[in-house]
Protein backbone atom coordinates (compact mmCIF):
# COMPACT_ATOMS: atom_id res chain seq x y z
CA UNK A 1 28.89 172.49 -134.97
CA UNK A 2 32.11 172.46 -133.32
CA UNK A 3 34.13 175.55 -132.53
CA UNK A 4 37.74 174.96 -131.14
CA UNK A 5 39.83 178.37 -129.57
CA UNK A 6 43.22 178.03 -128.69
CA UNK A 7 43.62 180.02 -124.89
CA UNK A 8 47.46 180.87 -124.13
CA UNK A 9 48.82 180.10 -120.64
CA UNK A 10 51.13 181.72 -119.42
CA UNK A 11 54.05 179.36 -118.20
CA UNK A 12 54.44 178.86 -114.50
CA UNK A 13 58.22 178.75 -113.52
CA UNK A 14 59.41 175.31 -111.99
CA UNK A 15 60.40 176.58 -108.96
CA UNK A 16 56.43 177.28 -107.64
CA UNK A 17 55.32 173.68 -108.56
CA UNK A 18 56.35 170.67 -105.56
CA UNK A 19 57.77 167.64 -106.62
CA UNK A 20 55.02 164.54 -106.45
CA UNK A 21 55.92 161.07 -105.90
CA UNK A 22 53.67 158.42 -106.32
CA UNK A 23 52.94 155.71 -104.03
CA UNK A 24 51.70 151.90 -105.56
CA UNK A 25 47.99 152.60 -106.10
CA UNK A 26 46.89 150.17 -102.97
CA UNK A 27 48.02 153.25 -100.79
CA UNK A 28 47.01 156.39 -103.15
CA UNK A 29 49.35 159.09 -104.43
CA UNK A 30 51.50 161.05 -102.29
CA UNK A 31 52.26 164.89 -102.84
CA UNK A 32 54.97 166.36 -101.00
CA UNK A 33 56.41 170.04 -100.59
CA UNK A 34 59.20 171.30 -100.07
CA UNK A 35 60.07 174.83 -99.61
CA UNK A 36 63.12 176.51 -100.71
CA UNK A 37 65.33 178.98 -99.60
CA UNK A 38 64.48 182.47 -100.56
CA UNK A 39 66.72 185.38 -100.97
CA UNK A 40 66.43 189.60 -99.75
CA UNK A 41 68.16 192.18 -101.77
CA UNK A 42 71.28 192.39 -100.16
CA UNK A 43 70.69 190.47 -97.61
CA UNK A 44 71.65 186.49 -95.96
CA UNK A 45 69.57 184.16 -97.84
CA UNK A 46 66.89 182.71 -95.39
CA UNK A 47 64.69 179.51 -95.86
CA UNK A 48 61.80 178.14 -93.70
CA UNK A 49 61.53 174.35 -94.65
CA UNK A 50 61.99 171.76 -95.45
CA UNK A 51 58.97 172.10 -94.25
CA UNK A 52 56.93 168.53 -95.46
CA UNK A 53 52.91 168.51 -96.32
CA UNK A 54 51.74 165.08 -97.43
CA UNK A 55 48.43 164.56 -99.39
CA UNK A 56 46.28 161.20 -99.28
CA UNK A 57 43.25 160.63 -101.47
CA UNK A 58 40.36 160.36 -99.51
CA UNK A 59 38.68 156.37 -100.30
CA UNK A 60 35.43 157.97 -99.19
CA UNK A 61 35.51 161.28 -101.44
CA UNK A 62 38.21 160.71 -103.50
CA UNK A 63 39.42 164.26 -102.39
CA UNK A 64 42.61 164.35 -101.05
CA UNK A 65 43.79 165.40 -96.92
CA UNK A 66 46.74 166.78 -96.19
CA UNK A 67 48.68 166.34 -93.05
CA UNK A 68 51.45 168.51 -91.77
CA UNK A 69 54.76 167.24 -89.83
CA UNK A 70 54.85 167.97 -86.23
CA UNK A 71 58.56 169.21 -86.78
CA UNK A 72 59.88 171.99 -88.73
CA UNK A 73 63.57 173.42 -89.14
CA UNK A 74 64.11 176.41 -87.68
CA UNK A 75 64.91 179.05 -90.15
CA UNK A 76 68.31 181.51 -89.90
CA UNK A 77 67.18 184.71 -89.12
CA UNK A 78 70.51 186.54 -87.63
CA UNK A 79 71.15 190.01 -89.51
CA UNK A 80 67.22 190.35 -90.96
CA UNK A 81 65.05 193.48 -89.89
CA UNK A 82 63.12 192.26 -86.94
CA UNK A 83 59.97 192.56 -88.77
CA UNK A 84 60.75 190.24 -91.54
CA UNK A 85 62.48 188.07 -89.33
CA UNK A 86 58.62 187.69 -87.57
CA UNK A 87 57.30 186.83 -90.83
CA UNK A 88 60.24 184.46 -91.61
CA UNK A 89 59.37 182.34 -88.22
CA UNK A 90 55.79 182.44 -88.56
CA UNK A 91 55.65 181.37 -91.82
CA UNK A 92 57.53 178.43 -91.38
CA UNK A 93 54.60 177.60 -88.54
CA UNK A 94 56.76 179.16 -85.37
CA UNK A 95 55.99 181.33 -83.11
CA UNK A 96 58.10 184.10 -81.55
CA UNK A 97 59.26 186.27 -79.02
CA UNK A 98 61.53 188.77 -78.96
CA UNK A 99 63.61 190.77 -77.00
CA UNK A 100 65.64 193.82 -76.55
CA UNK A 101 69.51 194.12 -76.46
CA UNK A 102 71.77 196.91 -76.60
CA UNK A 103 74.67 197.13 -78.89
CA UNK A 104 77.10 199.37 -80.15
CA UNK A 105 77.22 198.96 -83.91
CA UNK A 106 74.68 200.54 -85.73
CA UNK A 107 73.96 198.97 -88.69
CA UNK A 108 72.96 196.02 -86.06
CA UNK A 109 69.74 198.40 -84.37
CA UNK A 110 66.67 196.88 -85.81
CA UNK A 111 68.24 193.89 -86.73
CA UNK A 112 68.39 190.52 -85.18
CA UNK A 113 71.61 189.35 -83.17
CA UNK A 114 70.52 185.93 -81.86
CA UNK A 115 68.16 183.74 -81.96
CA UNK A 116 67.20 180.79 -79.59
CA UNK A 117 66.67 178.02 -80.81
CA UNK A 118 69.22 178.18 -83.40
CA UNK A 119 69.08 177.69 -87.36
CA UNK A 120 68.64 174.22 -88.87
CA UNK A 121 67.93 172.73 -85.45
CA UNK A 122 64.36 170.28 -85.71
CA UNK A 123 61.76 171.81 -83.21
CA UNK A 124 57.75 170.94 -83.08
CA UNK A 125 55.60 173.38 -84.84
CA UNK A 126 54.45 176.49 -83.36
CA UNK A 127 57.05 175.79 -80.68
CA UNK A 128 58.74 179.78 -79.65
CA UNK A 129 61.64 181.14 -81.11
CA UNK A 130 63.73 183.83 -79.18
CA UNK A 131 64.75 186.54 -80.86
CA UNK A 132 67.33 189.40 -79.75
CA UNK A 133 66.94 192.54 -81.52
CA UNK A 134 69.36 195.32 -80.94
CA UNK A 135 68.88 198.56 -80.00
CA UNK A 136 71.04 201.61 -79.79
CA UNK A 137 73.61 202.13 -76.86
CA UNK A 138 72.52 206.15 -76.77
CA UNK A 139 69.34 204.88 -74.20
């Protein structure tokens, strides 16, 4: 006796799935991921790739190894709440450090001012990022 059961799935939305490319099957398939920008409520949209991650099949196990670049792209995080601008920067593989600086405009305490290196620029992974948070003027 056979019994079939139909089992919905819910549909996963495009935008969680990485584009795969195929290489010619001498060399294995190729995944790669990209990440894409991401946006706060009411905030500047922020993005922490493109970050690449390439997969190879294994010709011993047949299960695959990934390898991540040595370089990332520093991520904008000018105007975000010091604390998500942490998880921004580690999450695209950085580390950081911040620092202190007084300013005079308040919707700017809390938030970040600068940041060293600057967006977009290519550094290696886990390299530090600088960050200047500001703090009110009143001591």
């Amino acid at each position: 006796m056979v019994v079939v059961r139909a089992v919905e799935v819910p549909p996963i939305p495009a935008t969680t799935l990485p584009p795969i490319t195929t290489l010619p099957p001498e060399t294995g398939p190729t995944i790669t991921t990209l990440q894409t920008p991401s946006t706060t409520a009411g905030g500047p949209t922020t993005t922490a790739g493109p970050t690449s991650t390439t997969a190879q099949a294994s010709t011993t196990t047949g299960e695959p190894t990934t390898t991540l670049s040595p370089f990332v792209t520093v991520p904008n995080v000018v105007d975000l709440r010091a604390s998500r601008a942490v998880e921004v920067l580690q999450g695209a593989g950085l580390q950081v450090s911040q620092q202190q600086v007084r300013v005079t405009e308040r919707r700017k305490v809390g938030r970040v001012v600068s940041q060293t290196p600057g967006a977009g620029q290519q550094v290696r992974r886990n390299s530090t990022v600088l960050i200047l948070v500001g703090t009110s003027s009143n001591g």
